[in-house]
PDB file of N, CA and C in Angstrom:
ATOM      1  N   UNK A   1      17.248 -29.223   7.923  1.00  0.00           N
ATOM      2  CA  UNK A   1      15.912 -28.932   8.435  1.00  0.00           C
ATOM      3  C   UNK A   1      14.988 -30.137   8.278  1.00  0.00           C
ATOM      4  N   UNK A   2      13.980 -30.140   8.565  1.00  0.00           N
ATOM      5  CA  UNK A   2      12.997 -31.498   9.335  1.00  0.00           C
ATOM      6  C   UNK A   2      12.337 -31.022   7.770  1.00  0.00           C
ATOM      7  N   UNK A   3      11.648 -32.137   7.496  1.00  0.00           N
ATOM      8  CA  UNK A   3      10.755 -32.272   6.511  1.00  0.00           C
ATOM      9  C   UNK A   3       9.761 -31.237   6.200  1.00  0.00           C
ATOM     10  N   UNK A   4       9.267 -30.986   5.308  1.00  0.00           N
ATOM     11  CA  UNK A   4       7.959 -30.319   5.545  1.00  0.00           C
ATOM     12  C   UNK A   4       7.901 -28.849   4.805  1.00  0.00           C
ATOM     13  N   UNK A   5       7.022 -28.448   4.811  1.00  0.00           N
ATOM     14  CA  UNK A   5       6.746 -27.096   4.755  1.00  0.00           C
ATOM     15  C   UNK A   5       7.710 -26.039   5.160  1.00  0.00           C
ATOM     16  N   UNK A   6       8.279 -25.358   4.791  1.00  0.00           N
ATOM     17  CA  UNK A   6       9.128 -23.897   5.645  1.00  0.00           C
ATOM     18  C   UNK A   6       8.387 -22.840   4.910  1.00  0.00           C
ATOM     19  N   UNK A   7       8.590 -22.278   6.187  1.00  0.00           N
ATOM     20  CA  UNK A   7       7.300 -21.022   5.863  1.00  0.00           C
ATOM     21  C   UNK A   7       8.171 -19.748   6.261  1.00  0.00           C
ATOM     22  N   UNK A   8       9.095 -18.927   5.459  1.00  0.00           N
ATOM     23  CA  UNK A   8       9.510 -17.605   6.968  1.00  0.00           C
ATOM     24  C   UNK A   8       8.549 -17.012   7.026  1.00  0.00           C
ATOM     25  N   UNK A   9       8.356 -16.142   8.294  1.00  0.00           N
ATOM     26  CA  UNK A   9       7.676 -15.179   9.401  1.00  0.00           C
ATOM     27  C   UNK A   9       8.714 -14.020   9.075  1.00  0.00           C
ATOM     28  N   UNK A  10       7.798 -12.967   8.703  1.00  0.00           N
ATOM     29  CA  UNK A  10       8.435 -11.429   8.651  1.00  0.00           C
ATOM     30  C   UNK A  10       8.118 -10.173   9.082  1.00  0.00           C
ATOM     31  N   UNK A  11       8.427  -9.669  10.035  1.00  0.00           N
ATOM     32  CA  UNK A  11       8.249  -8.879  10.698  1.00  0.00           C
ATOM     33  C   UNK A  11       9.120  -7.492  10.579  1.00  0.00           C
ATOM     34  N   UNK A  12       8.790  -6.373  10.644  1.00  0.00           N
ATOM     35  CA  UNK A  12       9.665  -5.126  10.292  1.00  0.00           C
ATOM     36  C   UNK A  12      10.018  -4.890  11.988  1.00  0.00           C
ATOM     37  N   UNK A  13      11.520  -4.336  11.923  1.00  0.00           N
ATOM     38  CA  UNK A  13      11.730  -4.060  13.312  1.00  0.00           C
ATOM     39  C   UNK A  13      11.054  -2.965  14.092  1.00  0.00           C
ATOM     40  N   UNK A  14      10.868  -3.257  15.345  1.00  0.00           N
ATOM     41  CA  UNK A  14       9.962  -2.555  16.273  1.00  0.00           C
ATOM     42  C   UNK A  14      10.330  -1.339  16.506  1.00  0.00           C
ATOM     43  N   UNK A  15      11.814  -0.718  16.343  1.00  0.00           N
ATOM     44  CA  UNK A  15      12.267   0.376  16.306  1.00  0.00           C
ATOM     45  C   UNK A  15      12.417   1.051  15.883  1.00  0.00           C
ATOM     46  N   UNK A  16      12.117   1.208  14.441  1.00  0.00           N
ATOM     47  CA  UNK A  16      11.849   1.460  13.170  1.00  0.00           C
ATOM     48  C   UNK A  16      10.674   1.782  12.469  1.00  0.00           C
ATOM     49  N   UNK A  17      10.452   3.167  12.317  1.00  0.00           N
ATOM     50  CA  UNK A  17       9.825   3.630  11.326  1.00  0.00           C
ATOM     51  C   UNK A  17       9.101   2.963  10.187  1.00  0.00           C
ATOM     52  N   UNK A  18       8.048   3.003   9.513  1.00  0.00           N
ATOM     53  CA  UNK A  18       8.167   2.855   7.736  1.00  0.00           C
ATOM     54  C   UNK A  18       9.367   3.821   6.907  1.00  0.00           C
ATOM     55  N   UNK A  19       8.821   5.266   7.624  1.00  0.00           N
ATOM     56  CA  UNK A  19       9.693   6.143   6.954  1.00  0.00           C
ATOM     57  C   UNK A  19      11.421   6.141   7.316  1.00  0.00           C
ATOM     58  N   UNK A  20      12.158   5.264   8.537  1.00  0.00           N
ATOM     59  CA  UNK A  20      13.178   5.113   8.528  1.00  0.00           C
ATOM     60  C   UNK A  20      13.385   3.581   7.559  1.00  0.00           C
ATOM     61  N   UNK A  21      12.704   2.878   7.486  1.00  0.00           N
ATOM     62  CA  UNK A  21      13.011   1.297   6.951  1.00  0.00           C
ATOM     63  C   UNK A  21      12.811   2.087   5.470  1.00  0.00           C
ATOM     64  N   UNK A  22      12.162   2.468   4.888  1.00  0.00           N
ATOM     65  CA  UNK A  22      12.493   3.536   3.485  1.00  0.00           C
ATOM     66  C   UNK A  22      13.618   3.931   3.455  1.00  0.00           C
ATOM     67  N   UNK A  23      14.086   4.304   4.217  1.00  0.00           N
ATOM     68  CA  UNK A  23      15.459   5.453   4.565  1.00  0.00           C
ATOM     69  C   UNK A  23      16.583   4.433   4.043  1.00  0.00           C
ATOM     70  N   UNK A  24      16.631   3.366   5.199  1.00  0.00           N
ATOM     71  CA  UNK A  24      17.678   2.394   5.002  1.00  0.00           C
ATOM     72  C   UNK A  24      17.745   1.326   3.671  1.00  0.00           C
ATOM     73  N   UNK A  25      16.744   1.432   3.238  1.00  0.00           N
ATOM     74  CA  UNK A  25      16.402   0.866   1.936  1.00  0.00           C
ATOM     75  C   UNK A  25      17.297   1.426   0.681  1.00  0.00           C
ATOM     76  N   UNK A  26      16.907   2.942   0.741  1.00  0.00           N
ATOM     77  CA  UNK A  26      17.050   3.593  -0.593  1.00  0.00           C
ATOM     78  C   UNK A  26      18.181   4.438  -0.303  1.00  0.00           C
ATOM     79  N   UNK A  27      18.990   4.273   0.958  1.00  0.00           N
ATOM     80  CA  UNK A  27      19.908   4.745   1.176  1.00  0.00           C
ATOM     81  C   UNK A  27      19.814   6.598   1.402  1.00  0.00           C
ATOM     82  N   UNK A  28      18.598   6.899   1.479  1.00  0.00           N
ATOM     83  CA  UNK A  28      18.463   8.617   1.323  1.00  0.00           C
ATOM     84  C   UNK A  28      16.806   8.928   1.552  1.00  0.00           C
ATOM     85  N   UNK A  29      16.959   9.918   1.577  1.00  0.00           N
ATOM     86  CA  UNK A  29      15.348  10.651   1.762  1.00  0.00           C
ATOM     87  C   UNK A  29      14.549  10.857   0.716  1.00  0.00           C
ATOM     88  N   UNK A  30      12.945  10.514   0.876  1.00  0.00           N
ATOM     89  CA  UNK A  30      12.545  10.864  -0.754  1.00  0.00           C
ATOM     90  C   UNK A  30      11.305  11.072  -0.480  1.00  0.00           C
ATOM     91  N   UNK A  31      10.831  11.346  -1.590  1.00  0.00           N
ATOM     92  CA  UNK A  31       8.889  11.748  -1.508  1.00  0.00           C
ATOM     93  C   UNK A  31       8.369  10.631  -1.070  1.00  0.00           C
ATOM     94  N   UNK A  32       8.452   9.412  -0.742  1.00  0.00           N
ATOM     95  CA  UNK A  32       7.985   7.925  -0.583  1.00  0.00           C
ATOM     96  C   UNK A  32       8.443   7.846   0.612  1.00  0.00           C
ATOM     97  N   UNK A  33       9.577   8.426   1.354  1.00  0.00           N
ATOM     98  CA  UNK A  33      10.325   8.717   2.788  1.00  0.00           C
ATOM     99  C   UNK A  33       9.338   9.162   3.550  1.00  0.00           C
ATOM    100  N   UNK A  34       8.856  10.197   3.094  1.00  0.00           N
ATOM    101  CA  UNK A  34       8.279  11.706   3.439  1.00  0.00           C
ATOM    102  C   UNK A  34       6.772  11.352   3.652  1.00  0.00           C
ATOM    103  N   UNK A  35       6.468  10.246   2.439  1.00  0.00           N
ATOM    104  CA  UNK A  35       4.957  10.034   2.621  1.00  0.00           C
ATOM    105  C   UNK A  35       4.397   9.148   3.638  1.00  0.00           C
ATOM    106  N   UNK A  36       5.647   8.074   4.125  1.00  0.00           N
ATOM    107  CA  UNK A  36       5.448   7.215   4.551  1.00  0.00           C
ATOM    108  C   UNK A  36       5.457   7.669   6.160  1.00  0.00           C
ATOM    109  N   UNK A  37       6.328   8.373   6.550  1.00  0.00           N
ATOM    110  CA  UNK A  37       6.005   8.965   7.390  1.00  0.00           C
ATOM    111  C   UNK A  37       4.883   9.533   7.979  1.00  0.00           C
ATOM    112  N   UNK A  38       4.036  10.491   7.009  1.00  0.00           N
ATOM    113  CA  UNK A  38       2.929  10.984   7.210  1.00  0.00           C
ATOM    114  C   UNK A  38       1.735  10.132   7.695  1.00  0.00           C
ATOM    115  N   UNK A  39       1.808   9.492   6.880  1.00  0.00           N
ATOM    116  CA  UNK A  39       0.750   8.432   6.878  1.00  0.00           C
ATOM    117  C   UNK A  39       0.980   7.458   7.853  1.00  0.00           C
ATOM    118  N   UNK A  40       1.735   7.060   8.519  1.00  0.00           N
ATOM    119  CA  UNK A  40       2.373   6.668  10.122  1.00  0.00           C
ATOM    120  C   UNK A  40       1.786   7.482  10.899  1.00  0.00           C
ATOM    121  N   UNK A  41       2.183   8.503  11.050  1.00  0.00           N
ATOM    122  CA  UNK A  41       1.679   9.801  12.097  1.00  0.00           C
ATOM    123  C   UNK A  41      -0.165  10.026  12.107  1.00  0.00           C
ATOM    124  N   UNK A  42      -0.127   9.321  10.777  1.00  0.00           N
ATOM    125  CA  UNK A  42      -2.090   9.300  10.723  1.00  0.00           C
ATOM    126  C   UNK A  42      -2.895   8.214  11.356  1.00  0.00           C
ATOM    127  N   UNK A  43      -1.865   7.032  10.952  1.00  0.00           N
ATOM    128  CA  UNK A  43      -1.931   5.990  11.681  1.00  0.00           C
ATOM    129  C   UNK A  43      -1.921   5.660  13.406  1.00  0.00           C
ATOM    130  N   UNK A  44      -1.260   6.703  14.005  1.00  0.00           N
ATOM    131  CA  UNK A  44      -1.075   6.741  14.963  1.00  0.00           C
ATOM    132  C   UNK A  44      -1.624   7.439  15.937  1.00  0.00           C
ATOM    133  N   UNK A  45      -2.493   8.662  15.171  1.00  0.00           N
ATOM    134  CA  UNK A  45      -3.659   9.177  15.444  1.00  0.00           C
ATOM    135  C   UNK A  45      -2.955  10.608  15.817  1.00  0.00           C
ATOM    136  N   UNK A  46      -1.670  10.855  15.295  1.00  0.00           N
ATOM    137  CA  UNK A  46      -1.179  12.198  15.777  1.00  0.00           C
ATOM    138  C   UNK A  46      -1.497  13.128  14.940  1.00  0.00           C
ATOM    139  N   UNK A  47      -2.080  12.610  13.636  1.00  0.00           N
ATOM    140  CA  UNK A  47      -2.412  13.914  13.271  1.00  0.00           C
ATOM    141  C   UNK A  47      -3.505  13.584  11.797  1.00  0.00           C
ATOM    142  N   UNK A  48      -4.543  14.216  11.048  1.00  0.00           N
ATOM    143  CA  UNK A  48      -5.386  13.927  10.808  1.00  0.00           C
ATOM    144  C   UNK A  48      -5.133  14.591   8.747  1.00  0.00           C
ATOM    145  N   UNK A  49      -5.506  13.822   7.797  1.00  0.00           N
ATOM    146  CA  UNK A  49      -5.193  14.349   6.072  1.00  0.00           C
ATOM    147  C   UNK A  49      -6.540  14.793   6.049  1.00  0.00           C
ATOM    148  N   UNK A  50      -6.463  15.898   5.214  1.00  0.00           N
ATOM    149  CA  UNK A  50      -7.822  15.902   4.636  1.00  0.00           C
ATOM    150  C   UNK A  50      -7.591  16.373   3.400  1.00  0.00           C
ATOM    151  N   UNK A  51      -8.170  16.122   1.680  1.00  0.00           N
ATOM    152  CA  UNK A  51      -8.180  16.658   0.729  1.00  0.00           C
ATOM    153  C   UNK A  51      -8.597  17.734   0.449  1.00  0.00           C
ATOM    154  N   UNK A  52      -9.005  18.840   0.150  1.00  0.00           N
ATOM    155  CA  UNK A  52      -9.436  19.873  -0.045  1.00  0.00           C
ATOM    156  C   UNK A  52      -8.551  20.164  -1.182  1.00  0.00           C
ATOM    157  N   UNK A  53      -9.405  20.419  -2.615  1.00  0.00           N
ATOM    158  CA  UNK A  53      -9.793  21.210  -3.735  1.00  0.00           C
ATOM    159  C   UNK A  53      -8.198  20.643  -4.449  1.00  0.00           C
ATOM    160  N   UNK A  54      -7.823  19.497  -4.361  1.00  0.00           N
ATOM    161  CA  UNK A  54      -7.114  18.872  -4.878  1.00  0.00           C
ATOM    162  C   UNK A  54      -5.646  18.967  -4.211  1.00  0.00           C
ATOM    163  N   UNK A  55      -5.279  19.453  -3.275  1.00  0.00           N
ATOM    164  CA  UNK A  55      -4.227  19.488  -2.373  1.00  0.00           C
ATOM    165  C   UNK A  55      -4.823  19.633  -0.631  1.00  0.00           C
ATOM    166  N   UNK A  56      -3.542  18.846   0.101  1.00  0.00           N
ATOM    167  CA  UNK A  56      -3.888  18.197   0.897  1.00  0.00           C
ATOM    168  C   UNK A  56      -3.160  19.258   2.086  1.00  0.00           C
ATOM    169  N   UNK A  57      -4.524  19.189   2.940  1.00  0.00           N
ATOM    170  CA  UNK A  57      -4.141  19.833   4.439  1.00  0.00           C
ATOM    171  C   UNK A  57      -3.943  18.935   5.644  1.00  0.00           C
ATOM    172  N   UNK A  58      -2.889  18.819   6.575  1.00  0.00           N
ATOM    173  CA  UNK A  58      -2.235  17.895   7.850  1.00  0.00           C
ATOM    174  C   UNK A  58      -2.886  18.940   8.735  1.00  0.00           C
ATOM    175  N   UNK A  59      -3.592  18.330   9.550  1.00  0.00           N
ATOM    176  CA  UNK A  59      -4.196  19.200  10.926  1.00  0.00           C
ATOM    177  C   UNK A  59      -3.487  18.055  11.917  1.00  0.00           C
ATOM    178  N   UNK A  60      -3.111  18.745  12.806  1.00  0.00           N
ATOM    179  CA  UNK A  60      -2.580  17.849  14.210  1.00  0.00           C
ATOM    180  C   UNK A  60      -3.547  17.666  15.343  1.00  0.00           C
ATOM    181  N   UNK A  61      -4.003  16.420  15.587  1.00  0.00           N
ATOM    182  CA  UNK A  61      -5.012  16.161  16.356  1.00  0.00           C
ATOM    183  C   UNK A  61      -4.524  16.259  17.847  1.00  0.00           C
ATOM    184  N   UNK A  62      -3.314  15.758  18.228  1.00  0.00           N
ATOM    185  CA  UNK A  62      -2.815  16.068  19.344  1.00  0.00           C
ATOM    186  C   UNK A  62      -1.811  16.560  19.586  1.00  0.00           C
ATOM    187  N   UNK A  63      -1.157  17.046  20.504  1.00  0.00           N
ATOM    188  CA  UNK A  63       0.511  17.992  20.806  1.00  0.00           C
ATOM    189  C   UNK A  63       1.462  16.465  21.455  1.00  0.00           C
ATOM    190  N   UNK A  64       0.637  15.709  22.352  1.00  0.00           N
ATOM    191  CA  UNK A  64       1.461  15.001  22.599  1.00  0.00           C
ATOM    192  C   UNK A  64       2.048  14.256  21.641  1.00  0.00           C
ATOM    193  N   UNK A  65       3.524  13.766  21.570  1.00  0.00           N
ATOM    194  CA  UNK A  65       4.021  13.394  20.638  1.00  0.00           C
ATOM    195  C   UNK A  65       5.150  11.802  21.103  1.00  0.00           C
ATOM    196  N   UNK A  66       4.332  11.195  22.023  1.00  0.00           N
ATOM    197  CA  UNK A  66       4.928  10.046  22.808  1.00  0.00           C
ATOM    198  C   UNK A  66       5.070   8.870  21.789  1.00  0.00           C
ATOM    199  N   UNK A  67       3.877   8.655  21.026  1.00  0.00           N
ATOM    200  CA  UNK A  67       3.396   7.642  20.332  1.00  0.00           C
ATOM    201  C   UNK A  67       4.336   7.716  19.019  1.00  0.00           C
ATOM    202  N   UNK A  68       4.925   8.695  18.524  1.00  0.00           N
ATOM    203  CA  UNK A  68       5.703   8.568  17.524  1.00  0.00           C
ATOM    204  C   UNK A  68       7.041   8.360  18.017  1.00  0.00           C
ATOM    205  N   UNK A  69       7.749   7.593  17.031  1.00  0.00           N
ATOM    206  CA  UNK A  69       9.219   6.960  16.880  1.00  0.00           C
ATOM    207  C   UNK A  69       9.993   8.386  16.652  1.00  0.00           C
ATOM    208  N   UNK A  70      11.281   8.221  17.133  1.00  0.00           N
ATOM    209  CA  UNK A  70      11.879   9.511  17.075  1.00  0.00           C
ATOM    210  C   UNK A  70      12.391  10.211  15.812  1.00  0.00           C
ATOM    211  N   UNK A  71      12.333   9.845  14.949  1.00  0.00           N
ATOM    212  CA  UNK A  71      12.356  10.531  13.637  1.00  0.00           C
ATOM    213  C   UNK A  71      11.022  11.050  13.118  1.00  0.00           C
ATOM    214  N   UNK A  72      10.151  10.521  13.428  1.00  0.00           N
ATOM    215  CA  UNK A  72       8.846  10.858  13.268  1.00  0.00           C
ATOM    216  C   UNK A  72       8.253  12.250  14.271  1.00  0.00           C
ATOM    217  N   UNK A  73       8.955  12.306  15.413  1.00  0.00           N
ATOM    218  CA  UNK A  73       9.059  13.528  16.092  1.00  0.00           C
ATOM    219  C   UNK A  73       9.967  14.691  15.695  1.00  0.00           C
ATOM    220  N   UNK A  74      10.789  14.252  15.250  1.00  0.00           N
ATOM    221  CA  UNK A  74      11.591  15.500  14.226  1.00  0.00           C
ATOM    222  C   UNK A  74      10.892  16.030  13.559  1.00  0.00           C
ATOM    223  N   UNK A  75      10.318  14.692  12.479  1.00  0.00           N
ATOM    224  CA  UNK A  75       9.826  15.511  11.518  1.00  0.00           C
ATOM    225  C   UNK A  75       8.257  16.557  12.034  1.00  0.00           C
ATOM    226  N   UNK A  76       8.104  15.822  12.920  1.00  0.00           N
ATOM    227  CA  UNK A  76       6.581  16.728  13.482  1.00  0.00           C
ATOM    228  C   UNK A  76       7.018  18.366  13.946  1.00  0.00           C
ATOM    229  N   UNK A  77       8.177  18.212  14.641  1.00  0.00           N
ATOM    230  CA  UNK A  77       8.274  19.691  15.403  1.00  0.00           C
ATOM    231  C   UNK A  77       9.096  20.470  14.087  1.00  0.00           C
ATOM    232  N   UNK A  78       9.332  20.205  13.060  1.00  0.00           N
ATOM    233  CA  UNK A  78       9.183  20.976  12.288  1.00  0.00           C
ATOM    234  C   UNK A  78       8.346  21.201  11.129  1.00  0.00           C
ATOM    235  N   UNK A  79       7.625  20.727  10.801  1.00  0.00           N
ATOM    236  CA  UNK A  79       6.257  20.285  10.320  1.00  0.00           C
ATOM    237  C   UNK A  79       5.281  21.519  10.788  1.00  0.00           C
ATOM    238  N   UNK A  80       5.159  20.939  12.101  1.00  0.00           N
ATOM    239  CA  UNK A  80       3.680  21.641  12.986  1.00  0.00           C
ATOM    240  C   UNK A  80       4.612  22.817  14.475  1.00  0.00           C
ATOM    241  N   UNK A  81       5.603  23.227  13.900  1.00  0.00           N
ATOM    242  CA  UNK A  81       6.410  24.408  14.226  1.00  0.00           C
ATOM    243  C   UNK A  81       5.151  26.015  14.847  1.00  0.00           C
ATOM    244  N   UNK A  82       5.027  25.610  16.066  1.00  0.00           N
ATOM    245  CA  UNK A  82       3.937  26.670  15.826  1.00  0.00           C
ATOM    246  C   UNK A  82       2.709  26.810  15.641  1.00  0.00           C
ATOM    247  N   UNK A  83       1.776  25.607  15.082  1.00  0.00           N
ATOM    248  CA  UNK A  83       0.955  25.810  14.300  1.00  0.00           C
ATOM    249  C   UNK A  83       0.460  24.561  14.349  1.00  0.00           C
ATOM    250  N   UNK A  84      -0.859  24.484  14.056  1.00  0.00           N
ATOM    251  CA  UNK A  84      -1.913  22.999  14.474  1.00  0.00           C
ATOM    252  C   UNK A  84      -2.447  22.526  13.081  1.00  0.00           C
ATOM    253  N   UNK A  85      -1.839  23.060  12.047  1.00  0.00           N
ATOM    254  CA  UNK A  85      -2.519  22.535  10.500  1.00  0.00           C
ATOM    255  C   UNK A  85      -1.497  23.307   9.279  1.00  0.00           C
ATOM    256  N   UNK A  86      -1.154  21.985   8.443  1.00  0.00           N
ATOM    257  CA  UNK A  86      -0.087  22.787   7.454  1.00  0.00           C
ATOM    258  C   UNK A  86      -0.990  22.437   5.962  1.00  0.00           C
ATOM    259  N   UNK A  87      -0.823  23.224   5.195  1.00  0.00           N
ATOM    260  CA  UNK A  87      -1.055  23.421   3.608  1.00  0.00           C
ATOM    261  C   UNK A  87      -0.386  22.526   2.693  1.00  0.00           C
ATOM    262  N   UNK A  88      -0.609  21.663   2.134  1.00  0.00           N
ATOM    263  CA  UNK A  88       0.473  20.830   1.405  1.00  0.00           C
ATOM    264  C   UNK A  88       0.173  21.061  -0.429  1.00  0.00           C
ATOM    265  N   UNK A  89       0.915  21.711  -0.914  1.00  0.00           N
ATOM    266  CA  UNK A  89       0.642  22.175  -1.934  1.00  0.00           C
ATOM    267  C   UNK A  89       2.324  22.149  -3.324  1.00  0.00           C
TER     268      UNK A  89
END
């Protein structure tokens, strides 16, 4: 290599989840799987946390579900099965 500085550039793959790049990490599913996910899906504007009285309620802001990666749609249609806000307790 040429003189100088080397710097790597890191980027997580585009096809990929947080909550799948967790996955492949730790070899399995976990509360850190699970969270990371969520918080993707919040990120993405599909669906909205709110705290209440020390446990946390997921309201789904929208039905469309384009914007999430396909594991992230799994986990939504069983998640929000029915229903526009889950209890997390």
């Amino acid at each position: 290599p040429a003189r100088g500085v080397v710097m790597p550039l890191y980027e997580p793959p585009a096809s990929l989840s947080p909550a799948a790049m967790r996955y492949l990490i730790r070899m399995g599913f976990d509360n850190k799987a699970f969270a990371a996910a969520i918080l993707d899906m919040a990120a993405r504007g599909y669906l909205r946390i709110r705290l209440q009285a020390g446990t946390y309620t997921l309201y789904r802001t929208k039905s469309d579900n384009r914007s999430l990666p396909a594991d992230e749609k799994q986990a939504a249609s069983v998640l929000f099965d029915g229903r526009d806000q889950l209890w997390l307790h």
